[in-house]
PDB file of N, CA and C in Angstrom:
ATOM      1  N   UNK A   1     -62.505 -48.898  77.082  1.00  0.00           N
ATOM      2  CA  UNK A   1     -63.667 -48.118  76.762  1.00  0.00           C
ATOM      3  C   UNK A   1     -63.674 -47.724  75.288  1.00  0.00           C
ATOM      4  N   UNK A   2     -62.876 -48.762  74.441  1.00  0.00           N
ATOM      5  CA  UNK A   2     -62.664 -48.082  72.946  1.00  0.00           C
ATOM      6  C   UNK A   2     -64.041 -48.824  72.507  1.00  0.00           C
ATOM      7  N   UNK A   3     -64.429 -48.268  70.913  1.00  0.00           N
ATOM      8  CA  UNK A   3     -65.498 -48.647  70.254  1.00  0.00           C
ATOM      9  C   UNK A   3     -64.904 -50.188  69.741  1.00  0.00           C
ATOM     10  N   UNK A   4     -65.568 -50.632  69.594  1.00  0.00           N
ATOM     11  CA  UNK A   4     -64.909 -52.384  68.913  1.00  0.00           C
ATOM     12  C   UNK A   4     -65.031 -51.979  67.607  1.00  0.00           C
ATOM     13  N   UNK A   5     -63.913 -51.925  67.011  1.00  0.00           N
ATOM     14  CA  UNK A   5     -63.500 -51.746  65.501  1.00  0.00           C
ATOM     15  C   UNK A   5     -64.409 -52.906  64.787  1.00  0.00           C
ATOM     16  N   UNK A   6     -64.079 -54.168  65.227  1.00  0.00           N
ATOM     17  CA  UNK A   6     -64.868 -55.207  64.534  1.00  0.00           C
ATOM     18  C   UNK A   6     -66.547 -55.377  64.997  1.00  0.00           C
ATOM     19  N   UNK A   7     -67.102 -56.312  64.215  1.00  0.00           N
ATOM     20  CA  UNK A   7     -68.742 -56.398  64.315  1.00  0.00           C
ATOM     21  C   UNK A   7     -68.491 -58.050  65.350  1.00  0.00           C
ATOM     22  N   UNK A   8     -68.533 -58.143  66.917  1.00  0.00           N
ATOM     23  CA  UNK A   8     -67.936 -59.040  67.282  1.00  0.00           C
ATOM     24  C   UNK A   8     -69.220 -59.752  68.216  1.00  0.00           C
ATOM     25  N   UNK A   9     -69.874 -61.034  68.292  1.00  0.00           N
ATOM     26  CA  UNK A   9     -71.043 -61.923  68.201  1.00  0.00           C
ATOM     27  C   UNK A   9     -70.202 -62.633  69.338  1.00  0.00           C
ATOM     28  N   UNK A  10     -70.722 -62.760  70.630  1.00  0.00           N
ATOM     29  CA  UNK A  10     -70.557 -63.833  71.366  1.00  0.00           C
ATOM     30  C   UNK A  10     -71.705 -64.162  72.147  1.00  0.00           C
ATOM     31  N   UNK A  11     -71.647 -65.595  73.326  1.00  0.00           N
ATOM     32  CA  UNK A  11     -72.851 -65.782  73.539  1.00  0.00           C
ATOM     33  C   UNK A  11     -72.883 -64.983  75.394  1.00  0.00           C
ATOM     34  N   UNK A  12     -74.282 -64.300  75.517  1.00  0.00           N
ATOM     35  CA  UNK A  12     -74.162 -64.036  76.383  1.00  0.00           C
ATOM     36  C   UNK A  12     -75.310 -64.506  76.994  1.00  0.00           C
ATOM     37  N   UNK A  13     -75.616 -65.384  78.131  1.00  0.00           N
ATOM     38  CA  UNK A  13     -76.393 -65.564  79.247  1.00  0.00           C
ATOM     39  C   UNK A  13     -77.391 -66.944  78.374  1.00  0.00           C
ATOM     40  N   UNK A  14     -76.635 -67.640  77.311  1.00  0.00           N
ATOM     41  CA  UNK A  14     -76.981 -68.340  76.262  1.00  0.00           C
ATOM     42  C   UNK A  14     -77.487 -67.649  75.368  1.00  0.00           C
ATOM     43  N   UNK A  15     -77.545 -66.523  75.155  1.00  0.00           N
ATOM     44  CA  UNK A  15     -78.390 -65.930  74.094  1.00  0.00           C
ATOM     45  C   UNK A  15     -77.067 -65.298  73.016  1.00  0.00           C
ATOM     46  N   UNK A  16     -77.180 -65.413  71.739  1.00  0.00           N
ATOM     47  CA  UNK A  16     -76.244 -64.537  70.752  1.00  0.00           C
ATOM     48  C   UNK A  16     -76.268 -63.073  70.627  1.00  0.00           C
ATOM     49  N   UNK A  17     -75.470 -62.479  71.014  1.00  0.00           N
ATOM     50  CA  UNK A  17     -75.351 -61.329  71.103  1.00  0.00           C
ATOM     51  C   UNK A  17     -74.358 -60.098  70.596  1.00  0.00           C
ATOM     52  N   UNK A  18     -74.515 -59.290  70.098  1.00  0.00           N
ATOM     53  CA  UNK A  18     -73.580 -58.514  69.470  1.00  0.00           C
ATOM     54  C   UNK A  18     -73.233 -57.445  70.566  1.00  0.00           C
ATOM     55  N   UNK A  19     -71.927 -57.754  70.791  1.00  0.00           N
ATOM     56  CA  UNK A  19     -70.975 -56.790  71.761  1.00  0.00           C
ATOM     57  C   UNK A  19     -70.656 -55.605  71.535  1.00  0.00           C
ATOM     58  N   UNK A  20     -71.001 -54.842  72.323  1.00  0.00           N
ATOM     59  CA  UNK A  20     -71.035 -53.523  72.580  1.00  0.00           C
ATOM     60  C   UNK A  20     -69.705 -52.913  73.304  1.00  0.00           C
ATOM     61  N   UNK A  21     -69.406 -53.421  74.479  1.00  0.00           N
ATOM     62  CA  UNK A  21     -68.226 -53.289  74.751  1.00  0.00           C
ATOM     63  C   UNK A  21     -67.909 -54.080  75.955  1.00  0.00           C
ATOM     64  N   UNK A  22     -66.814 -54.721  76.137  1.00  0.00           N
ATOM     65  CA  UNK A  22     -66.264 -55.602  77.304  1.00  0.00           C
ATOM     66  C   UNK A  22     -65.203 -54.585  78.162  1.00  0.00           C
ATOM     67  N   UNK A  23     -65.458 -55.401  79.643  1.00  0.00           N
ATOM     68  CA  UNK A  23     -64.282 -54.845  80.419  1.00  0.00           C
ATOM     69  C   UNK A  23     -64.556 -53.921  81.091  1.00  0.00           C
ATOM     70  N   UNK A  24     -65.727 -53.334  80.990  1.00  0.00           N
ATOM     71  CA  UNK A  24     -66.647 -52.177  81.600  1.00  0.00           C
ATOM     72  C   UNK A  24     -66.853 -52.084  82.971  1.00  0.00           C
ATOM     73  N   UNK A  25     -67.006 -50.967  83.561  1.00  0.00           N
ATOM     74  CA  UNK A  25     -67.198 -51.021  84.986  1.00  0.00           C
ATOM     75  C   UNK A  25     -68.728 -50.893  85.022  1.00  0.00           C
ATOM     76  N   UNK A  26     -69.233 -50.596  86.400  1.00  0.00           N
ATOM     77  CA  UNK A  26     -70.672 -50.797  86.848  1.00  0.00           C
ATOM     78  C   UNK A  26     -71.393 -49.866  86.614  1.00  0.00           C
ATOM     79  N   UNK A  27     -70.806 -48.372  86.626  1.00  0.00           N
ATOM     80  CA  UNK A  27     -71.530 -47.091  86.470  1.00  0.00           C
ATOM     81  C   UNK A  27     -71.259 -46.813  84.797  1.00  0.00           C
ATOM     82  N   UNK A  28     -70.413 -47.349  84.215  1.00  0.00           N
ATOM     83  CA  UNK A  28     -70.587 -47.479  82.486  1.00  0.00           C
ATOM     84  C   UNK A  28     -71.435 -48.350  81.579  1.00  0.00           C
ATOM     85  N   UNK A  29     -71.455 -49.715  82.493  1.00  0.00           N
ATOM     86  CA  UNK A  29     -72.269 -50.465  81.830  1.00  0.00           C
ATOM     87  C   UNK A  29     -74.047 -49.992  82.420  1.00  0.00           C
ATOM     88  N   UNK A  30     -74.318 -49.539  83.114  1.00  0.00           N
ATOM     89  CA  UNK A  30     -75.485 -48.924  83.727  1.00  0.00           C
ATOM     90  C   UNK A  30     -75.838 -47.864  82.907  1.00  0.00           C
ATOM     91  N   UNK A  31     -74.707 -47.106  82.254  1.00  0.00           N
ATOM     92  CA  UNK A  31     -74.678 -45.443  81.085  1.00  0.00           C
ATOM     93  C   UNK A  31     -75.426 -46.220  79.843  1.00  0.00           C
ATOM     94  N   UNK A  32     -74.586 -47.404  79.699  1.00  0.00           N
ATOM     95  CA  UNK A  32     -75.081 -48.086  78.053  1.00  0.00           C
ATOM     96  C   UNK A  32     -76.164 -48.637  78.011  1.00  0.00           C
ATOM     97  N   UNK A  33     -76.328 -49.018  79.235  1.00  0.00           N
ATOM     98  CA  UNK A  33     -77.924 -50.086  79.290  1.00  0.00           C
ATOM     99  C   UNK A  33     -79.228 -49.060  78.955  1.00  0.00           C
ATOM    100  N   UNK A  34     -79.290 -47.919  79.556  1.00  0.00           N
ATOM    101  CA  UNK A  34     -80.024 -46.739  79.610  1.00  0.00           C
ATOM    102  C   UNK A  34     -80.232 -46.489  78.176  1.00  0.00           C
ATOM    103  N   UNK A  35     -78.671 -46.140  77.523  1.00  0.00           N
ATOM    104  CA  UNK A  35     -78.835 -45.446  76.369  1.00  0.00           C
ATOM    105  C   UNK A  35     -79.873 -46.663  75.195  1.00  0.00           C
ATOM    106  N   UNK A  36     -79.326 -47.794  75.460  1.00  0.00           N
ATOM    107  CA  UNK A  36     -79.616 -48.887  74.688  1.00  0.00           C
ATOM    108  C   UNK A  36     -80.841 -49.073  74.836  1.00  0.00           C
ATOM    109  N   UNK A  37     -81.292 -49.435  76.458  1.00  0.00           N
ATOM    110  CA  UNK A  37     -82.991 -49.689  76.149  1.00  0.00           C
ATOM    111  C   UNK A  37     -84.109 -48.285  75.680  1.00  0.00           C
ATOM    112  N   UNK A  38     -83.508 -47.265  75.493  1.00  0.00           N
ATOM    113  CA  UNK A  38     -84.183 -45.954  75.344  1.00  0.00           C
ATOM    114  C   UNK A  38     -84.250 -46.266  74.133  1.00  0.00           C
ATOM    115  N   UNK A  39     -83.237 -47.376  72.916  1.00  0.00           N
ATOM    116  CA  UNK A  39     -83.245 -47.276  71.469  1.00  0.00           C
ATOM    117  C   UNK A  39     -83.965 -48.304  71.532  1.00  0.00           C
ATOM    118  N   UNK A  40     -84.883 -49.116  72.305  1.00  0.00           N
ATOM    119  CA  UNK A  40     -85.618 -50.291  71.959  1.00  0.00           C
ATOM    120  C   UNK A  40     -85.025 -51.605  71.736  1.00  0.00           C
ATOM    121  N   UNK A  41     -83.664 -51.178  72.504  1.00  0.00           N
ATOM    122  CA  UNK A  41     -82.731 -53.375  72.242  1.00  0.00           C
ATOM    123  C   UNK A  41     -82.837 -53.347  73.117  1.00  0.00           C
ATOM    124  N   UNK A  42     -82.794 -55.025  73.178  1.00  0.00           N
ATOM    125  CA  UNK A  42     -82.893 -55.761  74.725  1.00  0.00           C
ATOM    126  C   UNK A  42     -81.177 -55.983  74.464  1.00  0.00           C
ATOM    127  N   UNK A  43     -80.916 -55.291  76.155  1.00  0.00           N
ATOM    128  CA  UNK A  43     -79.590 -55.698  76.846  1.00  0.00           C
ATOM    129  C   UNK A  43     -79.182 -56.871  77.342  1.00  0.00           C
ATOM    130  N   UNK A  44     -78.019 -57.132  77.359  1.00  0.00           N
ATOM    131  CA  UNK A  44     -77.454 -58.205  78.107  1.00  0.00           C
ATOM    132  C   UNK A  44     -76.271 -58.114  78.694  1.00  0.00           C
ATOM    133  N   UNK A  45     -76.023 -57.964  80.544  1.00  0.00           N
ATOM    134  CA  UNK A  45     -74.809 -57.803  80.833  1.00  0.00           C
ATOM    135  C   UNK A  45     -74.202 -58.948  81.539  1.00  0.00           C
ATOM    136  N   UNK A  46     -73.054 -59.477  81.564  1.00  0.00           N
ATOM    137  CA  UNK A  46     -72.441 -60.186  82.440  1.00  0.00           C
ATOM    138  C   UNK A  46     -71.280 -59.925  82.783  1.00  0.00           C
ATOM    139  N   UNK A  47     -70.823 -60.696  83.826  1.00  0.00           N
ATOM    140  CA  UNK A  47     -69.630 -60.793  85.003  1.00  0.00           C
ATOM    141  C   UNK A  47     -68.730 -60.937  84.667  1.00  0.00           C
ATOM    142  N   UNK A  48     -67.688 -60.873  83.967  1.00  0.00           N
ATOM    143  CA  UNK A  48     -66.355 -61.757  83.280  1.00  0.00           C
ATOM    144  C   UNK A  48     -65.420 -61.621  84.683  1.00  0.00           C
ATOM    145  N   UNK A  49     -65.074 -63.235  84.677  1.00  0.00           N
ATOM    146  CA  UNK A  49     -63.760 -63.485  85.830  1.00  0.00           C
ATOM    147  C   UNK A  49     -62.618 -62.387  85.946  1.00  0.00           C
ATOM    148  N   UNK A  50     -62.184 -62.082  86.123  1.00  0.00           N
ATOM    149  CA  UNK A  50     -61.096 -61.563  86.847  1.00  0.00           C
ATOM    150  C   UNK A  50     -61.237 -60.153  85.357  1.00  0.00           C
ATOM    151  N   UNK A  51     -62.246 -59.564  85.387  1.00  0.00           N
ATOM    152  CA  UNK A  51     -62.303 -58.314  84.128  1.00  0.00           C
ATOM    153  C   UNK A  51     -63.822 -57.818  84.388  1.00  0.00           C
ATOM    154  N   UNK A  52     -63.980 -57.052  84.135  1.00  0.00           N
ATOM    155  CA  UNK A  52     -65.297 -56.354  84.573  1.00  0.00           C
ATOM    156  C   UNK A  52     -66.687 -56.858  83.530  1.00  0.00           C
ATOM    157  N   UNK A  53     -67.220 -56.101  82.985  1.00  0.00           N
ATOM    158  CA  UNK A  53     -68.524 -56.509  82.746  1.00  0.00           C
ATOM    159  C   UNK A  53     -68.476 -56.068  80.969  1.00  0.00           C
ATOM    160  N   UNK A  54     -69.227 -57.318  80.842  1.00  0.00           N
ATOM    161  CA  UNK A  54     -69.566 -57.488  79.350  1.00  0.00           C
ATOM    162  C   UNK A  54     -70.732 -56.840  78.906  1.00  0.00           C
ATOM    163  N   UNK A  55     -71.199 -56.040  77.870  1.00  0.00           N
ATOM    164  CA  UNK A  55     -72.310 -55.627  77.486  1.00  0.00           C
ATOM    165  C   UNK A  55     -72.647 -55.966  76.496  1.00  0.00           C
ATOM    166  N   UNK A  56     -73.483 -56.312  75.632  1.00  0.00           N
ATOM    167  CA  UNK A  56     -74.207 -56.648  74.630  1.00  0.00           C
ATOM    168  C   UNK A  56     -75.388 -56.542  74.361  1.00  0.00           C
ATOM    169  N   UNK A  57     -76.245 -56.479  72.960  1.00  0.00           N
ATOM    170  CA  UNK A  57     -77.776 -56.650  72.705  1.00  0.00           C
ATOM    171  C   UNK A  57     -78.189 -57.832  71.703  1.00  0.00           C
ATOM    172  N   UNK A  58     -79.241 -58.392  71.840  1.00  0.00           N
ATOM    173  CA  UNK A  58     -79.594 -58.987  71.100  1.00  0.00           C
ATOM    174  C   UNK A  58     -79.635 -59.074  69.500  1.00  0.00           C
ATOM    175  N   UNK A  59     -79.977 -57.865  68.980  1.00  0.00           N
ATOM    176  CA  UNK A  59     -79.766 -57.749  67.458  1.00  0.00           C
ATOM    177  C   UNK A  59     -78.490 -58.054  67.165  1.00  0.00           C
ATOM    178  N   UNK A  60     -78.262 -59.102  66.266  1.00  0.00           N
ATOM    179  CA  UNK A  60     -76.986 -59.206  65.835  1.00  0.00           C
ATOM    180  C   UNK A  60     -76.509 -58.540  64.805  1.00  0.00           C
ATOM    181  N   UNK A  61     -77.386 -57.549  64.423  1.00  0.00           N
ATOM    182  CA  UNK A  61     -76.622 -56.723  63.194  1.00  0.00           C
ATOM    183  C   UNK A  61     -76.426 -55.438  63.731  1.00  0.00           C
ATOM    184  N   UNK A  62     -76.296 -55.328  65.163  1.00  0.00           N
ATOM    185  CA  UNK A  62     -76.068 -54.071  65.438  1.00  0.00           C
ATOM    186  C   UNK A  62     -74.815 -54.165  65.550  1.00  0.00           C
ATOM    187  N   UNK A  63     -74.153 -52.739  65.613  1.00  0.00           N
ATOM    188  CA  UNK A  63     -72.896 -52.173  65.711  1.00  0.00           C
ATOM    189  C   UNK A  63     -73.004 -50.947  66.062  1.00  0.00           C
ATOM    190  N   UNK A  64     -72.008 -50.899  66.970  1.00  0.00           N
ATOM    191  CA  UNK A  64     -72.155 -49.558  67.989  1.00  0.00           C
ATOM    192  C   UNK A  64     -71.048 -48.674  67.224  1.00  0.00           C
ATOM    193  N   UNK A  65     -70.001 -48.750  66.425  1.00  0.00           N
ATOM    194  CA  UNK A  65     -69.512 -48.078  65.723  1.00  0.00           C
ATOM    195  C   UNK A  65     -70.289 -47.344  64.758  1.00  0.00           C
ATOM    196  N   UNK A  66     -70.699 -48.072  63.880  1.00  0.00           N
ATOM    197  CA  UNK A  66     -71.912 -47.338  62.336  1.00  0.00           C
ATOM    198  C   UNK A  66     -73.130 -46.856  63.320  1.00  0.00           C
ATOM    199  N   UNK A  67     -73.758 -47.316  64.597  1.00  0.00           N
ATOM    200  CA  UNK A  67     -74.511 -46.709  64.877  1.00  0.00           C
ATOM    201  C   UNK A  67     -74.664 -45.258  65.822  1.00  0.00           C
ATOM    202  N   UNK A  68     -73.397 -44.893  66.171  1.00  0.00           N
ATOM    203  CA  UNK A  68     -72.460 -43.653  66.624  1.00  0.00           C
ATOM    204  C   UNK A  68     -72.718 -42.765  65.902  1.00  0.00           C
ATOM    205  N   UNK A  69     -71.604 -43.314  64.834  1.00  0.00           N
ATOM    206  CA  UNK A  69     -71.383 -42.099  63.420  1.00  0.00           C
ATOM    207  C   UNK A  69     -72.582 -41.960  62.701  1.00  0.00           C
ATOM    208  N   UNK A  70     -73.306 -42.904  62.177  1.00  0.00           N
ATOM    209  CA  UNK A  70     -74.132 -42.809  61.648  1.00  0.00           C
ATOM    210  C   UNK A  70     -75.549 -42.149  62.078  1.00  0.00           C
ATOM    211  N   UNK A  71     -75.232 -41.369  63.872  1.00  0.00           N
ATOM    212  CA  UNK A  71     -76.281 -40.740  64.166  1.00  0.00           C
ATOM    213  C   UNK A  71     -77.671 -41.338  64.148  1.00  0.00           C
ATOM    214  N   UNK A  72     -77.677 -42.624  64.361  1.00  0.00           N
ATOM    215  CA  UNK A  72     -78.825 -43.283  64.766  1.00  0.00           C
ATOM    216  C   UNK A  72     -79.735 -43.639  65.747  1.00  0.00           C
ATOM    217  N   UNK A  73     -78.769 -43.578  66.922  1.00  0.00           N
ATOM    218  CA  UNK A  73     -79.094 -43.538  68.662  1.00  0.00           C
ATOM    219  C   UNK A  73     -79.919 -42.126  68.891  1.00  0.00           C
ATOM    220  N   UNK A  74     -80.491 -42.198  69.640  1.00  0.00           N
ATOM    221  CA  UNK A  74     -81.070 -41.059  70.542  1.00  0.00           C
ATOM    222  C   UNK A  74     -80.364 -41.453  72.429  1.00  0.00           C
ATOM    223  N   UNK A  75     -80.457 -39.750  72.704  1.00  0.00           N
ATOM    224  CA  UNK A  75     -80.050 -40.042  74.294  1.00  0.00           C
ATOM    225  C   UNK A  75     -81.143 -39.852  74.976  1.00  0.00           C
ATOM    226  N   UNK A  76     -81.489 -40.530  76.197  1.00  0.00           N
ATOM    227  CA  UNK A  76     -82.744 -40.204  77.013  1.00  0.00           C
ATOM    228  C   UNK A  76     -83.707 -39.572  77.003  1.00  0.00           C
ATOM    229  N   UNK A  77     -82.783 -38.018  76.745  1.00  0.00           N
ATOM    230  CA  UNK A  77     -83.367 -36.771  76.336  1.00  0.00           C
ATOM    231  C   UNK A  77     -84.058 -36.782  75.037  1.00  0.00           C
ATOM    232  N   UNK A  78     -84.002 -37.524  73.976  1.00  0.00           N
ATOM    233  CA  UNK A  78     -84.266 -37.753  72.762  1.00  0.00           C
ATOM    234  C   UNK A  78     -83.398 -36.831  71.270  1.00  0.00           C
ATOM    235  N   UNK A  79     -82.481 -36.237  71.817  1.00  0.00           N
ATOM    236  CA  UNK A  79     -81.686 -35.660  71.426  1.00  0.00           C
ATOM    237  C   UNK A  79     -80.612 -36.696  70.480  1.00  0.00           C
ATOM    238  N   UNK A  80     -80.069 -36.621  69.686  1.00  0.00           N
ATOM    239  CA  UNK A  80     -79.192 -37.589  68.854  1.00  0.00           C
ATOM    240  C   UNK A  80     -77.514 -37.607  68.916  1.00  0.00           C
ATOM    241  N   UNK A  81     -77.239 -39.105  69.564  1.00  0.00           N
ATOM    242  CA  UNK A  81     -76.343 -39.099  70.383  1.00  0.00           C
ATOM    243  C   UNK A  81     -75.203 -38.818  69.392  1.00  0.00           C
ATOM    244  N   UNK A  82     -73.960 -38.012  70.149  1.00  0.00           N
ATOM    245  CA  UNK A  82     -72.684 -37.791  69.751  1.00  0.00           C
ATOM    246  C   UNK A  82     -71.314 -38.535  70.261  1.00  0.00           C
ATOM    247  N   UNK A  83     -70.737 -38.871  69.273  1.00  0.00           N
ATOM    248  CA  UNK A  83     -69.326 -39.238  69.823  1.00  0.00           C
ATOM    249  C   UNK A  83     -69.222 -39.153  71.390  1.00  0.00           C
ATOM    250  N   UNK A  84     -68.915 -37.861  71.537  1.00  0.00           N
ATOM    251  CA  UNK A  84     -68.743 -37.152  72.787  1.00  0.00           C
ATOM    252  C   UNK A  84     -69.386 -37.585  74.023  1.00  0.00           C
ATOM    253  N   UNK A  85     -70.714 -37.516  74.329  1.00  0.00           N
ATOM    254  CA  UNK A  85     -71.730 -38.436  74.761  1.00  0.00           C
ATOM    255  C   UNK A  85     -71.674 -39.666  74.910  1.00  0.00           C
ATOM    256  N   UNK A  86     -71.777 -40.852  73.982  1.00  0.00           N
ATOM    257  CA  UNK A  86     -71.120 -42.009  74.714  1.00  0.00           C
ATOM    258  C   UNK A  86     -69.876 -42.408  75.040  1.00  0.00           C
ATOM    259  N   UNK A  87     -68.839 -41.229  74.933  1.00  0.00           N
ATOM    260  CA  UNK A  87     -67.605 -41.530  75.705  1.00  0.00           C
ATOM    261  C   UNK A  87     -67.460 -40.689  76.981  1.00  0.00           C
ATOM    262  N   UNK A  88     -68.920 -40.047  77.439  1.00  0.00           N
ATOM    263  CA  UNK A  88     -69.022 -39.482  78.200  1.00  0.00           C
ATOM    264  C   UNK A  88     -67.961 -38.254  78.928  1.00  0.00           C
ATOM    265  N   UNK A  89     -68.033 -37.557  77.743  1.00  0.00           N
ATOM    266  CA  UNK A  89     -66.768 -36.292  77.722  1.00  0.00           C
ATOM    267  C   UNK A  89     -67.717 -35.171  78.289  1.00  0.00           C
ATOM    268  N   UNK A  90     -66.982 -34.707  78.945  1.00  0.00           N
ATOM    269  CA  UNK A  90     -67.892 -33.781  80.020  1.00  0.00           C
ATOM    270  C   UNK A  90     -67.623 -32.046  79.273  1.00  0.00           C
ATOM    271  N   UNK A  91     -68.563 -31.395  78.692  1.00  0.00           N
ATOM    272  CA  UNK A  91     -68.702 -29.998  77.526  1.00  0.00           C
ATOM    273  C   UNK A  91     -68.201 -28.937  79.095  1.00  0.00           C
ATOM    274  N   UNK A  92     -67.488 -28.229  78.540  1.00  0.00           N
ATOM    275  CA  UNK A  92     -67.542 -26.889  79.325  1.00  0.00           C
ATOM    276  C   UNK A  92     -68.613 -26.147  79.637  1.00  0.00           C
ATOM    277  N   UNK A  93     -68.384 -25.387  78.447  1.00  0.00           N
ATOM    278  CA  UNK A  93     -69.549 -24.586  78.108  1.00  0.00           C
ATOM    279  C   UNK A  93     -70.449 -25.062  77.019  1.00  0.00           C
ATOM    280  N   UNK A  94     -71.947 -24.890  77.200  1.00  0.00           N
ATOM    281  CA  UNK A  94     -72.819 -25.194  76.362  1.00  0.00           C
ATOM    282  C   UNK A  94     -72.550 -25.054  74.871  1.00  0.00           C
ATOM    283  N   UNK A  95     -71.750 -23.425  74.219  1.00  0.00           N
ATOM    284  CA  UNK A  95     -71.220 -22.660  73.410  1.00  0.00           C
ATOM    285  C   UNK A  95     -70.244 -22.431  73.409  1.00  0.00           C
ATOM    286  N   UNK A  96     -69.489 -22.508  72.229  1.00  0.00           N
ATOM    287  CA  UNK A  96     -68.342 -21.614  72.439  1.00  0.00           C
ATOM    288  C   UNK A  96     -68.372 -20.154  72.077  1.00  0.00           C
ATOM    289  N   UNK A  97     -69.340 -19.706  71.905  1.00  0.00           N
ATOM    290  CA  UNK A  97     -68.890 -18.209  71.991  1.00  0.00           C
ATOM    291  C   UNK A  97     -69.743 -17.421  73.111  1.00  0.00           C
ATOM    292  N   UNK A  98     -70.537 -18.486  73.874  1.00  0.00           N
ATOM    293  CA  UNK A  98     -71.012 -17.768  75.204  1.00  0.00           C
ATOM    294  C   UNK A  98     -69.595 -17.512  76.704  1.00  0.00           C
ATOM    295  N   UNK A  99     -70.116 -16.192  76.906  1.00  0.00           N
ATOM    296  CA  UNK A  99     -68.666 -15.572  77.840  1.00  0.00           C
ATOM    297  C   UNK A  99     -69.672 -15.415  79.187  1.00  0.00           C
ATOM    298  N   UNK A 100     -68.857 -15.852  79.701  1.00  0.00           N
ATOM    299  CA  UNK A 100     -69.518 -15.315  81.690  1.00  0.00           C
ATOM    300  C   UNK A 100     -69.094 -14.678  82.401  1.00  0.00           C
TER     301      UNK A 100
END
């Protein structure tokens, strides 16, 4: 579930595609597809033999690293996605200085 350090192009479903992340399970690659078509790329997932599921989009100049940090994504909500968020880290509290 790490970010791909490199900018890494393989073909998926015959189409060229820039990888997002491999090895993925069903309810993660379902998290990315969401986040992804909400940013306007067309997805692409497949089956890998004996390893879980490949994700990718069509733009080949995307990168899910620079486009993280670089605060470019929006989430569903339209809110602007964080680190935290697509590694799906679950917040305590909304605040930290709200007490209950």
């Amino acid at each position: 579930m790490a970010i791909n350090s490199n900018h890494i192009i393989e073909e998926i479903d015959g189409v060229r595609c820039s990888v997002v992340e491999k090895n993925v399970t069903e309810e993660r690659a379902q998290f990315l597809r969401k986040i992804l078509e909400v940013n306007q790329m067309d997805v692409k997932v497949v089956k890998v033999e004996n390893a879980g599921l490949t994700i990718g989009v069509t733009q080949l100049i995307f990168n899910p690293t620079h486009s993280i940090y670089n605060r470019s994504l929006k989430t569903p909500e339209g809110k602007i996605l964080t680190p935290a968020y697509w590694f799906q880290k679950k917040q305590e509290n909304e605040y930290y200085w709200s007490y209950k």
